[in-house]
N, C-alpha and C. Protein backbone atom coordinates (compact mmCIF):
# COMPACT_ATOMS: atom_id res chain seq x y z
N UNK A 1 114.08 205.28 97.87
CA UNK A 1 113.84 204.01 98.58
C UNK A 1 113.71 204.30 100.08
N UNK A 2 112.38 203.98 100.56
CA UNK A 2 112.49 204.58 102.08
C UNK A 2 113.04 202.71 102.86
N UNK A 3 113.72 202.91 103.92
CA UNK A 3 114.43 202.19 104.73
C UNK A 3 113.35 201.47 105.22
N UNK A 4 113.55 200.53 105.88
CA UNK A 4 112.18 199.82 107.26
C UNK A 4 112.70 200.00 108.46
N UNK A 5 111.79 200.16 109.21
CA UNK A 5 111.92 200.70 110.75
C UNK A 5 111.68 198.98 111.65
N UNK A 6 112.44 199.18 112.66
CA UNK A 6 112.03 197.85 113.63
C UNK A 6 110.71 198.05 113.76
N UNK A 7 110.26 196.87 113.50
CA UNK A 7 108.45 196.30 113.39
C UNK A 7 107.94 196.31 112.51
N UNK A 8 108.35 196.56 111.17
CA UNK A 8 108.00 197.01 109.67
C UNK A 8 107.51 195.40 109.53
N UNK A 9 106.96 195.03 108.89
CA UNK A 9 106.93 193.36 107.55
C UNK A 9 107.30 193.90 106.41
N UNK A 10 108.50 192.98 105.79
CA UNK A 10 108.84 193.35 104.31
C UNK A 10 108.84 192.01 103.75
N UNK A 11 108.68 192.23 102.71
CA UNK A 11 108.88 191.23 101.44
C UNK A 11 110.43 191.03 100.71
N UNK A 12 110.79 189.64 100.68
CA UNK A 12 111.90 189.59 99.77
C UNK A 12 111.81 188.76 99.04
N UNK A 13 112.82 188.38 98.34
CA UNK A 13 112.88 186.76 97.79
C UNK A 13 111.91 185.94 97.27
N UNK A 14 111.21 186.44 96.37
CA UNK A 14 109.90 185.25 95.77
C UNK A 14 108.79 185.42 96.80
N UNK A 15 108.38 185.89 98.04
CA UNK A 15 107.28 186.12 98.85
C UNK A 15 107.51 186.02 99.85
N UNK A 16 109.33 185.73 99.76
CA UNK A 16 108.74 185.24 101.42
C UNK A 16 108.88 186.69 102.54
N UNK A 17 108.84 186.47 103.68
CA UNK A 17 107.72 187.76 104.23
C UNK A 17 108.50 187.57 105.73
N UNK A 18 108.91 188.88 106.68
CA UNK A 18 109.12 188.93 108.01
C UNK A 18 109.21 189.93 108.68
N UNK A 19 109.36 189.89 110.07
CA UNK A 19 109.92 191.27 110.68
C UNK A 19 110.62 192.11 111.18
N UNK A 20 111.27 192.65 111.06
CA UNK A 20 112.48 193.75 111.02
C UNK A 20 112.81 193.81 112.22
N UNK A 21 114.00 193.20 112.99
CA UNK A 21 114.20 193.57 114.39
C UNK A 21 114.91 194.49 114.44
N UNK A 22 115.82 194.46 113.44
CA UNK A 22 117.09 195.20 113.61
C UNK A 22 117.47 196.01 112.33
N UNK A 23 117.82 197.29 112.46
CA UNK A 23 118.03 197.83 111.25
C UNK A 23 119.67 198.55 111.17
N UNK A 24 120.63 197.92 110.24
CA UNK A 24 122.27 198.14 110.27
C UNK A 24 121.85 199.05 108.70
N UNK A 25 123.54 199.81 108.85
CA UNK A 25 123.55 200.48 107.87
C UNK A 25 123.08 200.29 106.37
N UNK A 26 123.66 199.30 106.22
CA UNK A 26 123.54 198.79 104.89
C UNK A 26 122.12 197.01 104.58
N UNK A 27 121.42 196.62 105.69
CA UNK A 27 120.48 195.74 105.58
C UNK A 27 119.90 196.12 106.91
N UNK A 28 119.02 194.77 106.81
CA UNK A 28 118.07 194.52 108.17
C UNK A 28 118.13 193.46 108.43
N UNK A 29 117.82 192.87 110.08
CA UNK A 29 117.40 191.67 110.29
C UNK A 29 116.58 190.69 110.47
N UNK A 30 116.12 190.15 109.80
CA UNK A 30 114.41 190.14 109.56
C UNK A 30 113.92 188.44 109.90
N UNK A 31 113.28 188.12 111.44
CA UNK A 31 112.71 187.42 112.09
C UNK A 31 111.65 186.89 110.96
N UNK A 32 111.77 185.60 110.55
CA UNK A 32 111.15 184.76 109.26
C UNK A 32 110.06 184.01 110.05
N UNK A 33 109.99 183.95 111.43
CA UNK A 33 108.66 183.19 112.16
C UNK A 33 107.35 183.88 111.74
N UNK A 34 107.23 184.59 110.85
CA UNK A 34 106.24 185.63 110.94
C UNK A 34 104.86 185.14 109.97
N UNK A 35 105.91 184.37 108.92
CA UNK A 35 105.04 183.41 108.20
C UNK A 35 104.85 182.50 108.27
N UNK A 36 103.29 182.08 107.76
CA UNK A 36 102.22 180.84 108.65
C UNK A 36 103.05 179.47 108.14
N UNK A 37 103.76 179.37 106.92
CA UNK A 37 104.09 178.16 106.80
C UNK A 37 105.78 178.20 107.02
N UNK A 38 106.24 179.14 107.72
CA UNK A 38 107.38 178.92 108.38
C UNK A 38 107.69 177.74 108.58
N UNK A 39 107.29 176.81 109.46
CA UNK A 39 107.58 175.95 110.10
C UNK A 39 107.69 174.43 108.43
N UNK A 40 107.05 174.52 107.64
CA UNK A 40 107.17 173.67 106.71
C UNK A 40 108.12 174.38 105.51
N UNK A 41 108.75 175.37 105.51
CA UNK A 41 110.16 175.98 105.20
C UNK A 41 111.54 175.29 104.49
N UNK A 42 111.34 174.89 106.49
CA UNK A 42 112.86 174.57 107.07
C UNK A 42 113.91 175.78 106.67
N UNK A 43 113.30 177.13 107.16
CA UNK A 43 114.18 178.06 106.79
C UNK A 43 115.09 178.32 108.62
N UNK A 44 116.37 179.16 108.61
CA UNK A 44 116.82 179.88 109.65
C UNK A 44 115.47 180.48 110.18
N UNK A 45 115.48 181.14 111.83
CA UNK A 45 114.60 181.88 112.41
C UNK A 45 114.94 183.60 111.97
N UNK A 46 115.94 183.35 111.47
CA UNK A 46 116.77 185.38 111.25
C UNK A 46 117.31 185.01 109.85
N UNK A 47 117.48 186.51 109.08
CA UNK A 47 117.96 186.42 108.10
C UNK A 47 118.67 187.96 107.82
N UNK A 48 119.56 188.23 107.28
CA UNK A 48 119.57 189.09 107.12
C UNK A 48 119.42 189.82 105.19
N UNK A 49 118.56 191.12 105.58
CA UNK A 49 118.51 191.41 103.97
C UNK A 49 118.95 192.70 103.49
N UNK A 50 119.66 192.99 102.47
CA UNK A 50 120.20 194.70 102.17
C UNK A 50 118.73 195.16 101.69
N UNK A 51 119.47 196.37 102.43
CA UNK A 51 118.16 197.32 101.78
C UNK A 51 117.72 197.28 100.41
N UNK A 52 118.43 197.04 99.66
CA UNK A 52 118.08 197.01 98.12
C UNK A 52 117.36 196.15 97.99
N UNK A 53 116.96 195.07 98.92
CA UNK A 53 116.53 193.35 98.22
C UNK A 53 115.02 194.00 98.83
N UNK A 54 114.84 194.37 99.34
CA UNK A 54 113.01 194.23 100.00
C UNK A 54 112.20 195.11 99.71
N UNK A 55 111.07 195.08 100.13
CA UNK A 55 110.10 195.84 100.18
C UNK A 55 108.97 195.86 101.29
N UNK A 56 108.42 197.24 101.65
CA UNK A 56 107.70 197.56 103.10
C UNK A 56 106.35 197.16 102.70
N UNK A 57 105.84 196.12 103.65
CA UNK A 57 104.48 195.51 102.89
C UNK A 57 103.56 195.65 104.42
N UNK A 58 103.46 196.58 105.66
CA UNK A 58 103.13 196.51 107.02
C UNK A 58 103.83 197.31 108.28
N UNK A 59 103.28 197.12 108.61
CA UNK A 59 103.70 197.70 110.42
C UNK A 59 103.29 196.27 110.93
C-alpha cells in the first residue's frame, strides 16, 4: 500500500474525493473543497482518513 504525499487526491468513502494536506502516522488530512459539489454536501471542510480507507487517484 503506497502512502499519499501532501497534494496527492484520494478517494474514500463511496467517491467522495480530496486533498491531502497533511500526512500523520497512521491517516491523512484531506481538504474535501476539492469536489465540485462540495458545497451541496453539507460536508466538514477537513476530514481525516487512515491509510487503510483510501486510495491515490492524482497529484
Amino acid at each position: 500500500m503506497k502512502i499519499a504525499e501532501v497534494g496527492d487526491v484520494i478517494e474514500f468513502k463511496d467517491g467522495l474525493k480530496g486533498i491531502v494536506e497533511k500526512v500523520n502516522e497512521n491517516s491523512v488530512i484531506v481538504d474535501l473543497t476539492y469536489m465540485e459539489n462540495f458545497r451541496e454536501m453539507d460536508l466538514e471542510q477537513k476530514t481525516v482518513v487512515n491509510h487503510k480507507n483510501y486510495k491515490i487517484v492524482g497529484k
